[in-house]
Protein backbone atom coordinates (compact mmCIF):
# COMPACT_ATOMS: atom_id res chain seq x y z
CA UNK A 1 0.00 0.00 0.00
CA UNK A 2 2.76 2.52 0.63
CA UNK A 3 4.58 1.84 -2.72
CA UNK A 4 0.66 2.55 -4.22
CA UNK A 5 0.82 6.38 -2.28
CA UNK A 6 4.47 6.63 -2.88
CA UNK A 7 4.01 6.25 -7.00
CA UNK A 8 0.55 8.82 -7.34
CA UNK A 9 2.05 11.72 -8.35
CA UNK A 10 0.58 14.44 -9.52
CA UNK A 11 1.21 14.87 -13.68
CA UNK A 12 3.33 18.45 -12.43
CA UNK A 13 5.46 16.53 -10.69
CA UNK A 14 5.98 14.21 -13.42
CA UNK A 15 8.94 15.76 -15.66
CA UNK A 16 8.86 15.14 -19.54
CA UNK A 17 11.62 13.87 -21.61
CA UNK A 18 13.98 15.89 -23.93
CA UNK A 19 14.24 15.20 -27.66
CA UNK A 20 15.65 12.08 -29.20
CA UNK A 21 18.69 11.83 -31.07
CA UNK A 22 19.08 8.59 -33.46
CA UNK A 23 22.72 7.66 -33.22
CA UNK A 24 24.74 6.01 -36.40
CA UNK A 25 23.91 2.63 -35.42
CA UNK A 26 19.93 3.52 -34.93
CA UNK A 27 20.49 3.84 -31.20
CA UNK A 28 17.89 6.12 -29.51
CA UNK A 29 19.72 8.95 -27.23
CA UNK A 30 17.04 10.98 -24.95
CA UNK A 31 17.43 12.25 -21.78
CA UNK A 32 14.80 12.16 -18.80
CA UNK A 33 13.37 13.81 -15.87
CA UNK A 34 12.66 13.17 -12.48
CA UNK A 35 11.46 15.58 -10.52
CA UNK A 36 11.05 18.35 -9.33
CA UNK A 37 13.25 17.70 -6.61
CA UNK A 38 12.64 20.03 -3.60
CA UNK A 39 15.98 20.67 -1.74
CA UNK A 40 15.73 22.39 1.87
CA UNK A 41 18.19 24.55 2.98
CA UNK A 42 21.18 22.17 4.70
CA UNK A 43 19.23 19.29 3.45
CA UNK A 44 20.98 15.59 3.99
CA UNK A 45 17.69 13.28 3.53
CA UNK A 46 17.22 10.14 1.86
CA UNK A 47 14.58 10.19 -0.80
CA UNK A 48 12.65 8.03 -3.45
CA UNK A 49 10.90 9.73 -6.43
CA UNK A 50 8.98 7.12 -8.30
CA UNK A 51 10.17 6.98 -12.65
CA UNK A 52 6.66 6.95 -14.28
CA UNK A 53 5.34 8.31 -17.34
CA UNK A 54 7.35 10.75 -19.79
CA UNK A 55 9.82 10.15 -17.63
CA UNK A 56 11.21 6.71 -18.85
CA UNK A 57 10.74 5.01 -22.24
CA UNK A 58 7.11 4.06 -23.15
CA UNK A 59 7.85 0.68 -24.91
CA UNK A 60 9.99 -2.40 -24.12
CA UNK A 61 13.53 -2.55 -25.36
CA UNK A 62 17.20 -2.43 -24.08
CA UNK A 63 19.19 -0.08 -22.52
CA UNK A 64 23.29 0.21 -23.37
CA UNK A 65 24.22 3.52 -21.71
CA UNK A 66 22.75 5.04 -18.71
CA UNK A 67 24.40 8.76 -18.50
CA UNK A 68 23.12 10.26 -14.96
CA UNK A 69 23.48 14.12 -14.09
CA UNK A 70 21.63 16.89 -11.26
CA UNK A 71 20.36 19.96 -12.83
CA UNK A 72 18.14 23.27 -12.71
CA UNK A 73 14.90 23.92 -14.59
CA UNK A 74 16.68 25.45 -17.13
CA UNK A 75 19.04 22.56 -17.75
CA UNK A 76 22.05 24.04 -16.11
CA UNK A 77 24.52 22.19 -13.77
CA UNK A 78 24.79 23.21 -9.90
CA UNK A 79 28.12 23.67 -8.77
CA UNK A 80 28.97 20.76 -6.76
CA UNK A 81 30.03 24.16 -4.17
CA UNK A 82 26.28 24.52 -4.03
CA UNK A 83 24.79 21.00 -4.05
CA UNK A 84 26.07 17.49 -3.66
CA UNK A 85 24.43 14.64 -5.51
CA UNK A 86 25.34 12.23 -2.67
CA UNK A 87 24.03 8.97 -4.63
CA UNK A 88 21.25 7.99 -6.97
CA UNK A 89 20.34 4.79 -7.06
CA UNK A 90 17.98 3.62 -9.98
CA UNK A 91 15.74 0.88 -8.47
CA UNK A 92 13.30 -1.60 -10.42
CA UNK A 93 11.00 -2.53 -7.68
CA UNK A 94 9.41 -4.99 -10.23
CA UNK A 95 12.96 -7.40 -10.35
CA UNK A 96 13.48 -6.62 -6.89
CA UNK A 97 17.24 -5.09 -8.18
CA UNK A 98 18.95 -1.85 -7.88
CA UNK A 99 20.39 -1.88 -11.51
CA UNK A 100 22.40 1.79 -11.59
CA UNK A 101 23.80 3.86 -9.22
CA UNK A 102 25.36 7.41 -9.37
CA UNK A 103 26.69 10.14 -7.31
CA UNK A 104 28.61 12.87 -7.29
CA UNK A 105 31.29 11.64 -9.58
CA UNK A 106 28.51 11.37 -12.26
CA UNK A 107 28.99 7.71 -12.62
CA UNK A 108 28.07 6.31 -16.61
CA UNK A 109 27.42 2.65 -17.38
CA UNK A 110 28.41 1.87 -20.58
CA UNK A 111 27.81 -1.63 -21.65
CA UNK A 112 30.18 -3.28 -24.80
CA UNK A 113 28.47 -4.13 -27.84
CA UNK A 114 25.94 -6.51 -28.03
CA UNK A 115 25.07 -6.14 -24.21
CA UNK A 116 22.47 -4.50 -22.47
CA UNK A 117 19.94 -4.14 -19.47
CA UNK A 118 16.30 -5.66 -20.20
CA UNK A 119 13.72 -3.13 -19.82
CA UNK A 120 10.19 -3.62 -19.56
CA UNK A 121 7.55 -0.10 -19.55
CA UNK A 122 5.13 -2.25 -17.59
CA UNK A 123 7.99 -2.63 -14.43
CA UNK A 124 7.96 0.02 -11.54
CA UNK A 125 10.98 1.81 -10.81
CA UNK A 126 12.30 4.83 -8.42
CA UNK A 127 15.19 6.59 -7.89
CA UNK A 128 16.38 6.42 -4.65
CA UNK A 129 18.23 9.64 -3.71
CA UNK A 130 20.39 11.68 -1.46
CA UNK A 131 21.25 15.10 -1.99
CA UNK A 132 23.17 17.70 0.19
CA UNK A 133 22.18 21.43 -0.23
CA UNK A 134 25.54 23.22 0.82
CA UNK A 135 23.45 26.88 0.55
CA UNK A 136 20.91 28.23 3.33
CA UNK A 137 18.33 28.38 -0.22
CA UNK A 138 16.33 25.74 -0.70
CA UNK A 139 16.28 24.98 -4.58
CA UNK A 140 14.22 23.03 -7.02
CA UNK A 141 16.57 20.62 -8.67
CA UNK A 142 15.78 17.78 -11.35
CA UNK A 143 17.74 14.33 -11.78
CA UNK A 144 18.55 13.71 -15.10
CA UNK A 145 19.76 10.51 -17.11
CA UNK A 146 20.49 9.87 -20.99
CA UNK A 147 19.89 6.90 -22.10
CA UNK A 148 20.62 4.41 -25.24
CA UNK A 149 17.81 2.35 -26.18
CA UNK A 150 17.54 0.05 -28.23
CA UNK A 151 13.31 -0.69 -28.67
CA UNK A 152 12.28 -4.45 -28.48
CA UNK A 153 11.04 -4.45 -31.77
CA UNK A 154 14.36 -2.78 -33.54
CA UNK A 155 15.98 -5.85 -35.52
CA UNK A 156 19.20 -4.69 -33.53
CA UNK A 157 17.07 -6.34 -30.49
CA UNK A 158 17.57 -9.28 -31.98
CA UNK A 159 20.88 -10.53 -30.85
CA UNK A 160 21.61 -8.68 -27.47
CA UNK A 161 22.52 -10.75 -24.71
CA UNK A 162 20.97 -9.41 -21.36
CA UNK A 163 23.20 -7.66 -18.05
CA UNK A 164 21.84 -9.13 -15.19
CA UNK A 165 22.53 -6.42 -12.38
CA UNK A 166 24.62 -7.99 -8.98
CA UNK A 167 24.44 -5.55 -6.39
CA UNK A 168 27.61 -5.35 -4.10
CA UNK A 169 26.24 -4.60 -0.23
CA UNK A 170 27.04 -4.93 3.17
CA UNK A 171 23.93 -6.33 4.34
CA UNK A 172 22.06 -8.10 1.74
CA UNK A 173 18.77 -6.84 1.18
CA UNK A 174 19.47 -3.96 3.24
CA UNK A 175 18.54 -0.97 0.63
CA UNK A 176 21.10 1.40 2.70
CA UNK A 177 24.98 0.76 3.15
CA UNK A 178 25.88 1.95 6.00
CA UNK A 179 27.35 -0.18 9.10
CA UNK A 180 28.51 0.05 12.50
CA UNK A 181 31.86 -2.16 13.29
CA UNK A 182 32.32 -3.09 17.17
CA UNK A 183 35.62 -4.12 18.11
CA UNK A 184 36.30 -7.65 18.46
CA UNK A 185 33.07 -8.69 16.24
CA UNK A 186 35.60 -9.92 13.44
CA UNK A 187 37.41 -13.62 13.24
CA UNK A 188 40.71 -14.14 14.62
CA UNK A 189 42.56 -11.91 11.71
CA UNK A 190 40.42 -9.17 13.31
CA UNK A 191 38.60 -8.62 9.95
């Protein structure tokens, strides 16, 4: 029932996609929107922002590149002075895996030829995100990511073998990475 609340969203809040580029090799190149993201002055919360709508490809296919960035309304880059994108994790509730995570290195997955992640428009999916406002302003921010996508129906489709996600973690299952370590809880190396 709380995922239900958690994904109705108003159609405001639900941010449309930018144009698409065909690449050489027929590749479609767009880049989406999630958001808007309200950031409080200070703020150092943990969030998730359901990915519905215009803001992820309407039709089954593949993904090869994920390309993940924070921005303004107007498309410009805060200055990681102003605002930290702490992580973004990309989350497809419907596989039960987190299959792309970001942060303020600006992460890229970039798969080799011939590979790519399965997607499916009928999954669910969020974005499970920190950010740090470094400013005493709140601002309205927007996570971005450019994708290449290859649609199930493309011939290309054809002969892609599918990256199954393995998410590394201290505590399996967990959803948040962070541990406390007592002394003397480790084996005899002290590890």
């Amino acid at each position: 029932m709380a995922l239900c609340l958690m994904l109705a969203v108003s159609p405001a809040a639900r941010a449309a996609h930018g144009p698409t580029t065909v690449l050489a090799d027929g590749t479609l190149r767009t880049t989406y929107r999630i958001g808007p993201l309200n950031v409080t002055s200070g703020q150092n919360r943990i969030a998730n922002n359901p990915i519905a709508g215009a803001s992820r490809p309407s039709v089954d296919g593949w993904i090869t590149r994920i390309k993940p960035d924070l921005v303004y309304n107007d498309g410009t880059i805060p200055s990681s002075s102003k605002v930290m994108f702490h992580h973004g994790v990309w989350v497809n509730v419907s596989r039960g895996e987190n299959f792309f995570a970001t942060g303020e290195e600006k992460t890229q997955m970039d798969f080799p030829p011939g590979y790519a992640y399965r997607y499916k428009a009928s999954d669910t999916w969020y974005l499970n995100q920190m950010i740090h406002n470094l400013t005493p302003e709140p601002m309205t921010l927007y996570a971005t990511y450019t994708i290449d996508f290859i649609p199930a129906t493309d011939p290309a489709a054809a002969g892609i073998k599918e990256i199954k996600p393995i998410w590394m973690d201290v505590e399996r299952g967990s959803g948040y990475p962070v541990f406390d370590s007592y002394r003397d809880e480790g084996g005899a190396d002290g590890e």
